[in-house]
ModelCIF file with pLDDT and N, C-alpha, C, O atoms, coordinates in Angstrom:
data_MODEL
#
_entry.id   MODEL 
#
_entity.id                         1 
_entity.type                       polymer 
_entity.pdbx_number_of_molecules   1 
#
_entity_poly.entity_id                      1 
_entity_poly.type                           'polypeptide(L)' 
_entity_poly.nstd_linkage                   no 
_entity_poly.nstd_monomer                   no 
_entity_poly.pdbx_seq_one_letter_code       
;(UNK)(UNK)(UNK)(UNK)(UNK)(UNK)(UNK)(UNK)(UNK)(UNK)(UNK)(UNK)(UNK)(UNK)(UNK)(UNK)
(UNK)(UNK)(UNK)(UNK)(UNK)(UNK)(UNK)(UNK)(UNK)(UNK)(UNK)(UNK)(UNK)(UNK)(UNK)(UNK)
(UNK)(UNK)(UNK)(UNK)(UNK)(UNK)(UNK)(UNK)(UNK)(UNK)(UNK)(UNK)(UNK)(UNK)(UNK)
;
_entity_poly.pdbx_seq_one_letter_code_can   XXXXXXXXXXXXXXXXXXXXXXXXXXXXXXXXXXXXXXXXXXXXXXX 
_entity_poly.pdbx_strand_id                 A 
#
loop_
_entity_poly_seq.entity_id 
_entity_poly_seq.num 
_entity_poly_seq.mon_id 
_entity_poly_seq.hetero 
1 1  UNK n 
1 2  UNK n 
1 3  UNK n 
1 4  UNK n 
1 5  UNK n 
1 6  UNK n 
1 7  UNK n 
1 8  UNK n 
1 9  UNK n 
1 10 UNK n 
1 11 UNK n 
1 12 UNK n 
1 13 UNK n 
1 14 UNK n 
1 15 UNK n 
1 16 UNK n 
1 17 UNK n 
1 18 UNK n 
1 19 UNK n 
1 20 UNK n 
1 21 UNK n 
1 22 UNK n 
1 23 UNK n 
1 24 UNK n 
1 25 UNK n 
1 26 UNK n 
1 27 UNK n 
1 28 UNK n 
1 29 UNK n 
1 30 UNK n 
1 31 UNK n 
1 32 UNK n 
1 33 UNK n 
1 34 UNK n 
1 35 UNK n 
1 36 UNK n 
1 37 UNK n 
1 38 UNK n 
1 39 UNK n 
1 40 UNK n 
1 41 UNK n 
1 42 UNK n 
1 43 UNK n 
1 44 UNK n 
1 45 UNK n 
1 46 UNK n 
1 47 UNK n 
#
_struct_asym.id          A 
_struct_asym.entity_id   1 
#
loop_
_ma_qa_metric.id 
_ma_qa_metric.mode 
_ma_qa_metric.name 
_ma_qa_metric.software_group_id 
_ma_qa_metric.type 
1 global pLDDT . pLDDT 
2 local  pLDDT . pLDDT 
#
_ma_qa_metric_global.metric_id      1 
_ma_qa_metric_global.metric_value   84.74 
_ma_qa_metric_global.model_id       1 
_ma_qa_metric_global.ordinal_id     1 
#
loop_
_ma_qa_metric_local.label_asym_id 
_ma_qa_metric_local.label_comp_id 
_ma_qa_metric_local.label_seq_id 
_ma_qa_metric_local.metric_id 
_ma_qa_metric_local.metric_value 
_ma_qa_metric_local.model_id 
_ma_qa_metric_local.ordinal_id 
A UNK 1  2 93.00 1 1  
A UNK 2  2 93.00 1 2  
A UNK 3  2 89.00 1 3  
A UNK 4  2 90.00 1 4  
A UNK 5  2 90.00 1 5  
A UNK 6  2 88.00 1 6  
A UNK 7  2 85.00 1 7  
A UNK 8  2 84.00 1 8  
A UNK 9  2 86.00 1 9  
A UNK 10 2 83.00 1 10 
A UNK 11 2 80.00 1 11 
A UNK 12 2 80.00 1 12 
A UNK 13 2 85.00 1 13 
A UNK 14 2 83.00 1 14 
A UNK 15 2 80.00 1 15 
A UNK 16 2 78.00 1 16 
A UNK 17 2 81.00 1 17 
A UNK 18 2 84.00 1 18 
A UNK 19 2 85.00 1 19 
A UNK 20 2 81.00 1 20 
A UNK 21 2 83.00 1 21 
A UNK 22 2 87.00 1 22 
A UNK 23 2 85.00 1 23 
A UNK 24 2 83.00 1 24 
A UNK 25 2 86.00 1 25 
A UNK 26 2 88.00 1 26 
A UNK 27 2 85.00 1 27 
A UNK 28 2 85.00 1 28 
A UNK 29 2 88.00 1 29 
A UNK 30 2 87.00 1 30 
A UNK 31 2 85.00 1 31 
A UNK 32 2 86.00 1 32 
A UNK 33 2 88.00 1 33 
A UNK 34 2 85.00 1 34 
A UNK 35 2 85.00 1 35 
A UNK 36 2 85.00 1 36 
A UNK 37 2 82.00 1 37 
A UNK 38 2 85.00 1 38 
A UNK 39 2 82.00 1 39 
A UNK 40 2 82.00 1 40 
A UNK 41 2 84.00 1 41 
A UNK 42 2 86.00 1 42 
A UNK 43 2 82.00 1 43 
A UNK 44 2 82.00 1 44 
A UNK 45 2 85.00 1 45 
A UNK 46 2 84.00 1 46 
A UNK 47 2 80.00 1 47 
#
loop_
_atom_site.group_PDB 
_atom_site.id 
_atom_site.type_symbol 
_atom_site.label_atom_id 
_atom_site.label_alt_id 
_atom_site.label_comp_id 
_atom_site.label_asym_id 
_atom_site.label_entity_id 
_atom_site.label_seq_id 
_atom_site.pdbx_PDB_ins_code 
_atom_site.Cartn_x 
_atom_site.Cartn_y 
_atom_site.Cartn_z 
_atom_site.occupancy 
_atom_site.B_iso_or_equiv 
_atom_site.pdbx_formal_charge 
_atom_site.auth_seq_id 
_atom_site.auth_comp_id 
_atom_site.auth_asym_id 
_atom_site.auth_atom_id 
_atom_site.pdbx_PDB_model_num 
ATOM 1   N N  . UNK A 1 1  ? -12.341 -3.834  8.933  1.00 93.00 ? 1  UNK A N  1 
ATOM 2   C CA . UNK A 1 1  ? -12.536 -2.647  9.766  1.00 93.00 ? 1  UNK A CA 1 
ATOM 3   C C  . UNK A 1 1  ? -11.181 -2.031  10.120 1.00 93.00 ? 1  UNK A C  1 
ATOM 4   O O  . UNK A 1 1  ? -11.063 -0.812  9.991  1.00 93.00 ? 1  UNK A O  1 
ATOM 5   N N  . UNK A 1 2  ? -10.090 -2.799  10.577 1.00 93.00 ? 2  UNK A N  1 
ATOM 6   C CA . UNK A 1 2  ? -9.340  -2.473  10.952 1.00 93.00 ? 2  UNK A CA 1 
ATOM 7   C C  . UNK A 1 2  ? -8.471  -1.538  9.690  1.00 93.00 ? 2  UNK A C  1 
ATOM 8   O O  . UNK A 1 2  ? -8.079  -0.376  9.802  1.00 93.00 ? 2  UNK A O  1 
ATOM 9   N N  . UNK A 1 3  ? -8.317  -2.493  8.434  1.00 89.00 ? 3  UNK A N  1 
ATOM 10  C CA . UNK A 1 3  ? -7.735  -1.722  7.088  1.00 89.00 ? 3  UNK A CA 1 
ATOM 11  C C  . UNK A 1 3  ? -8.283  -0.328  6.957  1.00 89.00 ? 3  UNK A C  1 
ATOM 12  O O  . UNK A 1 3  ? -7.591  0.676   6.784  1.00 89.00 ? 3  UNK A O  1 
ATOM 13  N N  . UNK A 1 4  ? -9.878  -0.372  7.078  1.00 90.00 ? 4  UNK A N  1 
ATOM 14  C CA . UNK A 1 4  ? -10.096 0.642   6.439  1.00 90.00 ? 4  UNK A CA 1 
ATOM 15  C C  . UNK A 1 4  ? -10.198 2.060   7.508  1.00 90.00 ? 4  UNK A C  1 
ATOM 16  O O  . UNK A 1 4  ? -10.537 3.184   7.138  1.00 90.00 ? 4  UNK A O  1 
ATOM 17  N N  . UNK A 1 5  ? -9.837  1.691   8.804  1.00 90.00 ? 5  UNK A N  1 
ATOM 18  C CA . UNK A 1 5  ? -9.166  2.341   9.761  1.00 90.00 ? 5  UNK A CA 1 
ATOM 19  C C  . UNK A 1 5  ? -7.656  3.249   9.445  1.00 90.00 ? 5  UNK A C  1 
ATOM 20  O O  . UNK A 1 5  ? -7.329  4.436   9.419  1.00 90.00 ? 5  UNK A O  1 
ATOM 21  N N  . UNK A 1 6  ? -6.977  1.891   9.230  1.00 88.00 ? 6  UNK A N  1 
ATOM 22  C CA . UNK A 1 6  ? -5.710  2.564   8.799  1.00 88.00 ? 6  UNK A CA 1 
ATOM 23  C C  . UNK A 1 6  ? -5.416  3.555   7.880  1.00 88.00 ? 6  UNK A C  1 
ATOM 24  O O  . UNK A 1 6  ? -4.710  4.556   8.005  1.00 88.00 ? 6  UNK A O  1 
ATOM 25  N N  . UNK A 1 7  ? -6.414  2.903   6.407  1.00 85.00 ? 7  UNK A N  1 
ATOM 26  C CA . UNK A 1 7  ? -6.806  3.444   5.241  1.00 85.00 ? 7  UNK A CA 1 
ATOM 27  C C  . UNK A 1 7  ? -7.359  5.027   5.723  1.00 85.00 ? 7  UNK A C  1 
ATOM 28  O O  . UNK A 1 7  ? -6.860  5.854   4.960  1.00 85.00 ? 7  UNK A O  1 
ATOM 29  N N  . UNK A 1 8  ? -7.963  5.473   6.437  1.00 84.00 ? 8  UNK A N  1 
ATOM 30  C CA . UNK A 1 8  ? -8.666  6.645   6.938  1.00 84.00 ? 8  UNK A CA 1 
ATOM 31  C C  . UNK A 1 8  ? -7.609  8.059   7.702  1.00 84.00 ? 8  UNK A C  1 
ATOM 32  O O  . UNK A 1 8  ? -7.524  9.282   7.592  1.00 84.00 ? 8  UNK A O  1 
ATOM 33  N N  . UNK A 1 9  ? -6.985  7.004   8.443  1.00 86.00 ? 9  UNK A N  1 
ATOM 34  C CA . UNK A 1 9  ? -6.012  7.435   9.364  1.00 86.00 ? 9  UNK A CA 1 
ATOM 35  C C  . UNK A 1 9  ? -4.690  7.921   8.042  1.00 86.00 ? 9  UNK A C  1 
ATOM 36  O O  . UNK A 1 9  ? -4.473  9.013   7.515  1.00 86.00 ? 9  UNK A O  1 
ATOM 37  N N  . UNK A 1 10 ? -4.342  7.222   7.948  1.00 83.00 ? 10 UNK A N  1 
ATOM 38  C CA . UNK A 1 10 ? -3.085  7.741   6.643  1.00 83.00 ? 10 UNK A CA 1 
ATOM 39  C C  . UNK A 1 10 ? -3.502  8.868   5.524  1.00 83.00 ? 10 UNK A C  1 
ATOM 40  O O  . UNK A 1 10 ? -2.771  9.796   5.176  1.00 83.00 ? 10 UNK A O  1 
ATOM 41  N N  . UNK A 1 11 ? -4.644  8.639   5.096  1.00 80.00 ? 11 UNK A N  1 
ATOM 42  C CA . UNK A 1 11 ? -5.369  9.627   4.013  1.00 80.00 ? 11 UNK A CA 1 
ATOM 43  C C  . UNK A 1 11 ? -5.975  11.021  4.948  1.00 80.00 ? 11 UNK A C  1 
ATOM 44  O O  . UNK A 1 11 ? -6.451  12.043  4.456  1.00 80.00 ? 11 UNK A O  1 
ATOM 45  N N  . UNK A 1 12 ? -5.828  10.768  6.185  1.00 80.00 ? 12 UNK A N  1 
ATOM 46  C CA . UNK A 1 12 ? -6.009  12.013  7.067  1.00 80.00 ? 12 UNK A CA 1 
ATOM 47  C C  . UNK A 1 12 ? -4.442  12.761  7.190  1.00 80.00 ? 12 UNK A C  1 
ATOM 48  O O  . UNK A 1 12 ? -4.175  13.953  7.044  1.00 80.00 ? 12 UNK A O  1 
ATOM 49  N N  . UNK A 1 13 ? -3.630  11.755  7.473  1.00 85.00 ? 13 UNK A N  1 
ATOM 50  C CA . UNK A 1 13 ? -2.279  12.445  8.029  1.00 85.00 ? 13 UNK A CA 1 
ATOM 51  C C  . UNK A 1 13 ? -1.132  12.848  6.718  1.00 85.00 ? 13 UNK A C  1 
ATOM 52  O O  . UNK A 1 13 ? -0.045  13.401  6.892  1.00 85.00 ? 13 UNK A O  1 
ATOM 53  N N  . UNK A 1 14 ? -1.482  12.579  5.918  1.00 83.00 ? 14 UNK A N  1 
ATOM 54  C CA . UNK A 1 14 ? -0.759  12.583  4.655  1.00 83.00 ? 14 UNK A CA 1 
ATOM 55  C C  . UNK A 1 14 ? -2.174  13.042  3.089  1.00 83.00 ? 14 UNK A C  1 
ATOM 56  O O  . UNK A 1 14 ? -3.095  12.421  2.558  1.00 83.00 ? 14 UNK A O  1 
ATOM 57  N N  . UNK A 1 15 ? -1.510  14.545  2.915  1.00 80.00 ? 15 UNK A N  1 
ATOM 58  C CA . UNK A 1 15 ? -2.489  14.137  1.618  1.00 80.00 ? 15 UNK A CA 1 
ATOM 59  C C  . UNK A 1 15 ? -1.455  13.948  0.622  1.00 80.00 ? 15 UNK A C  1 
ATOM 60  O O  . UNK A 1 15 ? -0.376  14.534  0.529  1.00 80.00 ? 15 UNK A O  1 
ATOM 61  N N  . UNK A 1 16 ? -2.085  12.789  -0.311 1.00 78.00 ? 16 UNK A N  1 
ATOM 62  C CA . UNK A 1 16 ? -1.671  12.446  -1.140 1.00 78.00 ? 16 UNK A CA 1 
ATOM 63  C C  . UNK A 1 16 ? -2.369  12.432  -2.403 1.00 78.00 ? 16 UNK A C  1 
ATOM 64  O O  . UNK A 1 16 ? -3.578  12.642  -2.510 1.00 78.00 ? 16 UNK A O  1 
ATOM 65  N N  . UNK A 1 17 ? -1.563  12.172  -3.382 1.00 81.00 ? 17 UNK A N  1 
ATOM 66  C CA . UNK A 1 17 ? -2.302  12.442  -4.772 1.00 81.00 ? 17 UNK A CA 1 
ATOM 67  C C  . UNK A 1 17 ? -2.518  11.518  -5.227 1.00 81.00 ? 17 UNK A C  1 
ATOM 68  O O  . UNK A 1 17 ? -1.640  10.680  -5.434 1.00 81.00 ? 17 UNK A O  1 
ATOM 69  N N  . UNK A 1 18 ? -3.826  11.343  -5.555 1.00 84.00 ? 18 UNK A N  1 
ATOM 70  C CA . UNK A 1 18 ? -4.925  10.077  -6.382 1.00 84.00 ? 18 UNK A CA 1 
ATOM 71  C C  . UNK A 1 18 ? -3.725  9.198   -7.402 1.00 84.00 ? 18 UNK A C  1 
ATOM 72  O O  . UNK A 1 18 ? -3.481  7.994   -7.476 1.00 84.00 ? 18 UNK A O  1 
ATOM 73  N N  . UNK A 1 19 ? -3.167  10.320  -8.076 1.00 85.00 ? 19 UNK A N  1 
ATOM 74  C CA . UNK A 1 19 ? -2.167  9.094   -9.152 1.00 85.00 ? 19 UNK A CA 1 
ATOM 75  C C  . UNK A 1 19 ? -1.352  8.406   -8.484 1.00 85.00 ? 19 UNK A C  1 
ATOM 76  O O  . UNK A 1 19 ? -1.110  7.255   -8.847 1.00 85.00 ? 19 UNK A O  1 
ATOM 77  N N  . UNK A 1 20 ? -0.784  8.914   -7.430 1.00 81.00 ? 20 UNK A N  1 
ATOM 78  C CA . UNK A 1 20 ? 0.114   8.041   -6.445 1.00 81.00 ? 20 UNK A CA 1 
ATOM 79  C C  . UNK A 1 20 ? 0.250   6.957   -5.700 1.00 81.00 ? 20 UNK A C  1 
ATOM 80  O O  . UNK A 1 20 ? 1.213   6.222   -5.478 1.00 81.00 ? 20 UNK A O  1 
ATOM 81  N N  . UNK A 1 21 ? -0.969  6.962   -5.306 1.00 83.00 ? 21 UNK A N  1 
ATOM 82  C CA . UNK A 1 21 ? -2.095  5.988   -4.646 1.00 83.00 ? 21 UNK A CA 1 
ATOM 83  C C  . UNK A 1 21 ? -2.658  4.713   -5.574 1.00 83.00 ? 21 UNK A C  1 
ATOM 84  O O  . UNK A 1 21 ? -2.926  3.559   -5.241 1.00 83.00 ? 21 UNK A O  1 
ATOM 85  N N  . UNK A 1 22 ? -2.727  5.369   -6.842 1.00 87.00 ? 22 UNK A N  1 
ATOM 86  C CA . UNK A 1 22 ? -3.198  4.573   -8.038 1.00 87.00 ? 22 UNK A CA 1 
ATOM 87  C C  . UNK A 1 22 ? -1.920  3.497   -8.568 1.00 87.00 ? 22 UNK A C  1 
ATOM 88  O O  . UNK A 1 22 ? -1.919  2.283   -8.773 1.00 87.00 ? 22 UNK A O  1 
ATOM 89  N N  . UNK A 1 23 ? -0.819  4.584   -8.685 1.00 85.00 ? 23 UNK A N  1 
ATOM 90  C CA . UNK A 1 23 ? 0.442   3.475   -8.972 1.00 85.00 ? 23 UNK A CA 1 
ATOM 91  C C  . UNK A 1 23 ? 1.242   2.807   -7.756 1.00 85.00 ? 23 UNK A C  1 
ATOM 92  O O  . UNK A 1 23 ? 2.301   2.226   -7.991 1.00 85.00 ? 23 UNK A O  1 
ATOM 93  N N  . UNK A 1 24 ? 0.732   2.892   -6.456 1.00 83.00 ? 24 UNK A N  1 
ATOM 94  C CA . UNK A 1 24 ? 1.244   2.183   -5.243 1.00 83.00 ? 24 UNK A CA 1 
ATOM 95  C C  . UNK A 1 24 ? 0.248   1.159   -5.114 1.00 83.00 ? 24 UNK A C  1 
ATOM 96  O O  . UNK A 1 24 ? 0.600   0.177   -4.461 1.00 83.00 ? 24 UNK A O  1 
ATOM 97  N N  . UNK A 1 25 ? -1.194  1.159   -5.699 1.00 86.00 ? 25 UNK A N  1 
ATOM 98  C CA . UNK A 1 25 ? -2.076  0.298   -5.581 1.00 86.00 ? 25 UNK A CA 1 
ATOM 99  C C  . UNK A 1 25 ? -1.742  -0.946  -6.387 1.00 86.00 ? 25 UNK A C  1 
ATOM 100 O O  . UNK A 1 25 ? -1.732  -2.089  -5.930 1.00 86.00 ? 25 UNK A O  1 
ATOM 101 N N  . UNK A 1 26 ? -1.477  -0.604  -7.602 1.00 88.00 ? 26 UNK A N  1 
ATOM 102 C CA . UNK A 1 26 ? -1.016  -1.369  -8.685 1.00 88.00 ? 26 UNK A CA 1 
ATOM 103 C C  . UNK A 1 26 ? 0.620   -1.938  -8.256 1.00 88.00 ? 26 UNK A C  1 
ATOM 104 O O  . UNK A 1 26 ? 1.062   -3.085  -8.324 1.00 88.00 ? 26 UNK A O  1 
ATOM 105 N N  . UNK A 1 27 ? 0.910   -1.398  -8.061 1.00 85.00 ? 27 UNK A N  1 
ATOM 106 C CA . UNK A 1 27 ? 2.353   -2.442  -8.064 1.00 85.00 ? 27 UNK A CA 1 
ATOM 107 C C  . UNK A 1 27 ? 1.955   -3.492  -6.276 1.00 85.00 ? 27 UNK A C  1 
ATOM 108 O O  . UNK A 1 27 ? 2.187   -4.658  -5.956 1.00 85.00 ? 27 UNK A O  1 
ATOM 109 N N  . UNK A 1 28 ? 1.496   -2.681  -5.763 1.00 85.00 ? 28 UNK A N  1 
ATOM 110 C CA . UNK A 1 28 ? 1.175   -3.568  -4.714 1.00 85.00 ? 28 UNK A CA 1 
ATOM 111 C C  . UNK A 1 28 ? 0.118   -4.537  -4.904 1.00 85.00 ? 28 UNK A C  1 
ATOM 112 O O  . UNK A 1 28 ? 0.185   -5.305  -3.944 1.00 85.00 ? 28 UNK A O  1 
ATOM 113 N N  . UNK A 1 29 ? -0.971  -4.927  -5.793 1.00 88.00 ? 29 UNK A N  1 
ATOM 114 C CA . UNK A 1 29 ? -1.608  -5.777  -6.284 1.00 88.00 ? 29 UNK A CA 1 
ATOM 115 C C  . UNK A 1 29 ? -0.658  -6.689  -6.966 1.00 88.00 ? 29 UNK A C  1 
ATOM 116 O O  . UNK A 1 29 ? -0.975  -7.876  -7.040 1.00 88.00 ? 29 UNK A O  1 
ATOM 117 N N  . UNK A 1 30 ? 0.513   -6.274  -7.497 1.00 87.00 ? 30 UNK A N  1 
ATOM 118 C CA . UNK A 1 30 ? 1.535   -6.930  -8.286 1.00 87.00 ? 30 UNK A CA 1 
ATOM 119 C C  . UNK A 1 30 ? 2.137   -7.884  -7.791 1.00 87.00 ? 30 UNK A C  1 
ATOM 120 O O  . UNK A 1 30 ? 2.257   -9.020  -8.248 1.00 87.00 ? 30 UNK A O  1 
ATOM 121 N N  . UNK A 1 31 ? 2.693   -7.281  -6.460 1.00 85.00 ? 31 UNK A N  1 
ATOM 122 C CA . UNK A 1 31 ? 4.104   -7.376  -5.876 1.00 85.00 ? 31 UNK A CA 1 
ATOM 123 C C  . UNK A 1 31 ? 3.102   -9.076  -4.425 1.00 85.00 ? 31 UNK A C  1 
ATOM 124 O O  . UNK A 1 31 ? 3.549   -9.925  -3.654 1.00 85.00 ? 31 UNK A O  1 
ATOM 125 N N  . UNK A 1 32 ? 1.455   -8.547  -4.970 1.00 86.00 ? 32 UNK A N  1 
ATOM 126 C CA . UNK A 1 32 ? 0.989   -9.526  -3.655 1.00 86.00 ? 32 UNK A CA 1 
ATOM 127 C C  . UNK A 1 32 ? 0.920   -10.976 -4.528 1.00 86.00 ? 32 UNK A C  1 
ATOM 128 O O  . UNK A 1 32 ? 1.300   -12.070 -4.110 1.00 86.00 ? 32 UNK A O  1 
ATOM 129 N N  . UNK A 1 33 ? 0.188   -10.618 -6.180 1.00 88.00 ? 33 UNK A N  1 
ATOM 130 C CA . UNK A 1 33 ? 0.247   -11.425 -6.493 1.00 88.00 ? 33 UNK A CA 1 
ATOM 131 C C  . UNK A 1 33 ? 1.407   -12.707 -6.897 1.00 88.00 ? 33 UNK A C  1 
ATOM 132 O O  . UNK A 1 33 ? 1.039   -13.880 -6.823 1.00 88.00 ? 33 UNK A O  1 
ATOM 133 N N  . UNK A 1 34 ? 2.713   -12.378 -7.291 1.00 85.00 ? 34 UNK A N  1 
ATOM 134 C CA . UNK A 1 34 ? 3.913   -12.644 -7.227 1.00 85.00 ? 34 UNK A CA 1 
ATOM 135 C C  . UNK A 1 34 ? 4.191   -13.345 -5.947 1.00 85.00 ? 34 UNK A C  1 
ATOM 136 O O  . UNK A 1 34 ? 4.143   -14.569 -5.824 1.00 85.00 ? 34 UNK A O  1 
ATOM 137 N N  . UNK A 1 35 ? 4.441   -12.630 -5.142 1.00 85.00 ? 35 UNK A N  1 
ATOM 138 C CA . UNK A 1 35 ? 4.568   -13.099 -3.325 1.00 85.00 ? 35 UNK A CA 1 
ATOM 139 C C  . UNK A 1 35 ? 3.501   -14.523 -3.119 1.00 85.00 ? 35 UNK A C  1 
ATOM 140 O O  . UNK A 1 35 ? 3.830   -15.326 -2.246 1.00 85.00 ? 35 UNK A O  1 
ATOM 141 N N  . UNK A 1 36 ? 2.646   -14.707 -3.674 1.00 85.00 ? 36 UNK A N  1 
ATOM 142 C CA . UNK A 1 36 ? 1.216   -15.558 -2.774 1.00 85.00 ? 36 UNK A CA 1 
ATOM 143 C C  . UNK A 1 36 ? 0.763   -14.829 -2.133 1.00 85.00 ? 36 UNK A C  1 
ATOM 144 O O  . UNK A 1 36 ? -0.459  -14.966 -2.182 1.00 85.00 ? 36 UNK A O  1 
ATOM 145 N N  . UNK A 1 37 ? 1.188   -13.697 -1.199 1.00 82.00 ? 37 UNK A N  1 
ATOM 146 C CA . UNK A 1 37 ? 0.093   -12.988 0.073  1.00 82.00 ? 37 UNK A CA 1 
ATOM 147 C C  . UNK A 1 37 ? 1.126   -12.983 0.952  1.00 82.00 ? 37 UNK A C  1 
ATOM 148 O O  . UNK A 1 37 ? 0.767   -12.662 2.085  1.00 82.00 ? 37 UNK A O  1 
ATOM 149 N N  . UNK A 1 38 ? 2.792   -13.332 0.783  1.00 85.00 ? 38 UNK A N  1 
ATOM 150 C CA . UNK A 1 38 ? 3.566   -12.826 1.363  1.00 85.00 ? 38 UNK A CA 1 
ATOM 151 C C  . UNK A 1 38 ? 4.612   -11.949 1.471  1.00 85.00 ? 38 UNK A C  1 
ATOM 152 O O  . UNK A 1 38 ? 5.609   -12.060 0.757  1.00 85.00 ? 38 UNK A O  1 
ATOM 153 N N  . UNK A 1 39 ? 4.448   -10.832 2.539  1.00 82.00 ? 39 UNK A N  1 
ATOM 154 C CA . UNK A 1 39 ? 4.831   -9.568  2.393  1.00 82.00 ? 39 UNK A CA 1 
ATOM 155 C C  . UNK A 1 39 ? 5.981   -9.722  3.318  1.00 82.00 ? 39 UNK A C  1 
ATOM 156 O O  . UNK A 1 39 ? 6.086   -10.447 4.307  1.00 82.00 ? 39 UNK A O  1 
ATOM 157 N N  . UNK A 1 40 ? 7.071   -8.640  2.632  1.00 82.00 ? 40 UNK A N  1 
ATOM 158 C CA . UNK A 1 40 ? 7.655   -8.764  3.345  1.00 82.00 ? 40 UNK A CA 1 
ATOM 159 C C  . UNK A 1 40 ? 8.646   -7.182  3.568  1.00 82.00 ? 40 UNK A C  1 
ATOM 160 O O  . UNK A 1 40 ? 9.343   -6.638  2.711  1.00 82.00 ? 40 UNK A O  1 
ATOM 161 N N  . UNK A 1 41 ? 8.403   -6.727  5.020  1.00 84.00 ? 41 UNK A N  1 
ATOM 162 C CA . UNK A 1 41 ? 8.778   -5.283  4.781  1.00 84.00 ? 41 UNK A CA 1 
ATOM 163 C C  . UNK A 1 41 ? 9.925   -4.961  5.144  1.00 84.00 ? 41 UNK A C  1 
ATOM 164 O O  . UNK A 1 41 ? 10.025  -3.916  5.786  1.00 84.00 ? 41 UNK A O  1 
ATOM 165 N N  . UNK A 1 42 ? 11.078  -5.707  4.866  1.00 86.00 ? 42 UNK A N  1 
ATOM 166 C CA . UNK A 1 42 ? 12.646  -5.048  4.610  1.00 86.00 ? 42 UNK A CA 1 
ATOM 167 C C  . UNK A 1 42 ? 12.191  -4.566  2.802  1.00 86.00 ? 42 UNK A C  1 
ATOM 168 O O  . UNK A 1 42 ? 12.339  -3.379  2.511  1.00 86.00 ? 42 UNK A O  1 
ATOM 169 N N  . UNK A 1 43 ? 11.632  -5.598  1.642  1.00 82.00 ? 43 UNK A N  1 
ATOM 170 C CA . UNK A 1 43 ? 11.570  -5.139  0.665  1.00 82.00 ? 43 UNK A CA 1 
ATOM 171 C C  . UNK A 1 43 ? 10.627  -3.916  0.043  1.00 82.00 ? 43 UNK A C  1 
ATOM 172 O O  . UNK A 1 43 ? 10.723  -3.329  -1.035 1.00 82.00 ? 43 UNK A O  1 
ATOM 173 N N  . UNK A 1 44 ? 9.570   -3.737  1.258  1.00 82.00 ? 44 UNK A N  1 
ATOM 174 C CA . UNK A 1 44 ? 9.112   -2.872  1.151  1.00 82.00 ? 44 UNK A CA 1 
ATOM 175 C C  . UNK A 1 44 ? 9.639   -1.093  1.396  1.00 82.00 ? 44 UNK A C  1 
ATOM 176 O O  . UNK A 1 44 ? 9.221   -0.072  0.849  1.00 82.00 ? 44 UNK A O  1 
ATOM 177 N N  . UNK A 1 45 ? 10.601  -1.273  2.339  1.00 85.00 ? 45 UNK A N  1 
ATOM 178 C CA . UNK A 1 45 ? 11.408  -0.158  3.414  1.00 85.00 ? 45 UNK A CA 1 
ATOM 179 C C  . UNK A 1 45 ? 12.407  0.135   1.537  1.00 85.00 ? 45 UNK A C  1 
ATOM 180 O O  . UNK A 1 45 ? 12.150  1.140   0.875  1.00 85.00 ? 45 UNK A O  1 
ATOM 181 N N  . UNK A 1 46 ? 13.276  -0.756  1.120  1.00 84.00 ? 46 UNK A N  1 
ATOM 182 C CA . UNK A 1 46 ? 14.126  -1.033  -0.023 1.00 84.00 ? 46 UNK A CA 1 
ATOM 183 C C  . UNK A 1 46 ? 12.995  0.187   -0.886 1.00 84.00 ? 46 UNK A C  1 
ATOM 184 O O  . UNK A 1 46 ? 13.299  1.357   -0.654 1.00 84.00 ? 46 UNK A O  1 
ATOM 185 N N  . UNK A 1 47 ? 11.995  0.017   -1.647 1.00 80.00 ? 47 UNK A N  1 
ATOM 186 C CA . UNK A 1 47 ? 11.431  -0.001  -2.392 1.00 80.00 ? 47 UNK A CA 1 
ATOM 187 C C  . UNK A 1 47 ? 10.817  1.520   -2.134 1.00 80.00 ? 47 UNK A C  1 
ATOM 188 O O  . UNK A 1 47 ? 9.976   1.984   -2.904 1.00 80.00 ? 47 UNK A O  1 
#
């Protein structure tokens, strides 16, 4: 609930374009699988 809150809230305050979203989805499926499920957002801020 809460994600798809955020998810709602950001896609309200920012439009963005489907391909963008598509290749931030994908490297972030990437970048989780690599990690185990740990994130870490200095490399994200970097990136």
């Amino acid at each position: 609930v809460e994600m798809s809150t955020l998810m709602n809230v950001l896609a309200g305050a920012f439009q963005l374009d489907s391909s963008v979203v598509q290749r931030v989805k994908h490297r972030v499926i990437q970048e989780v699988k690599e990690t185990n499920g740990r994130i870490d957002l200095e490399e994200i801020i970097k990136f």
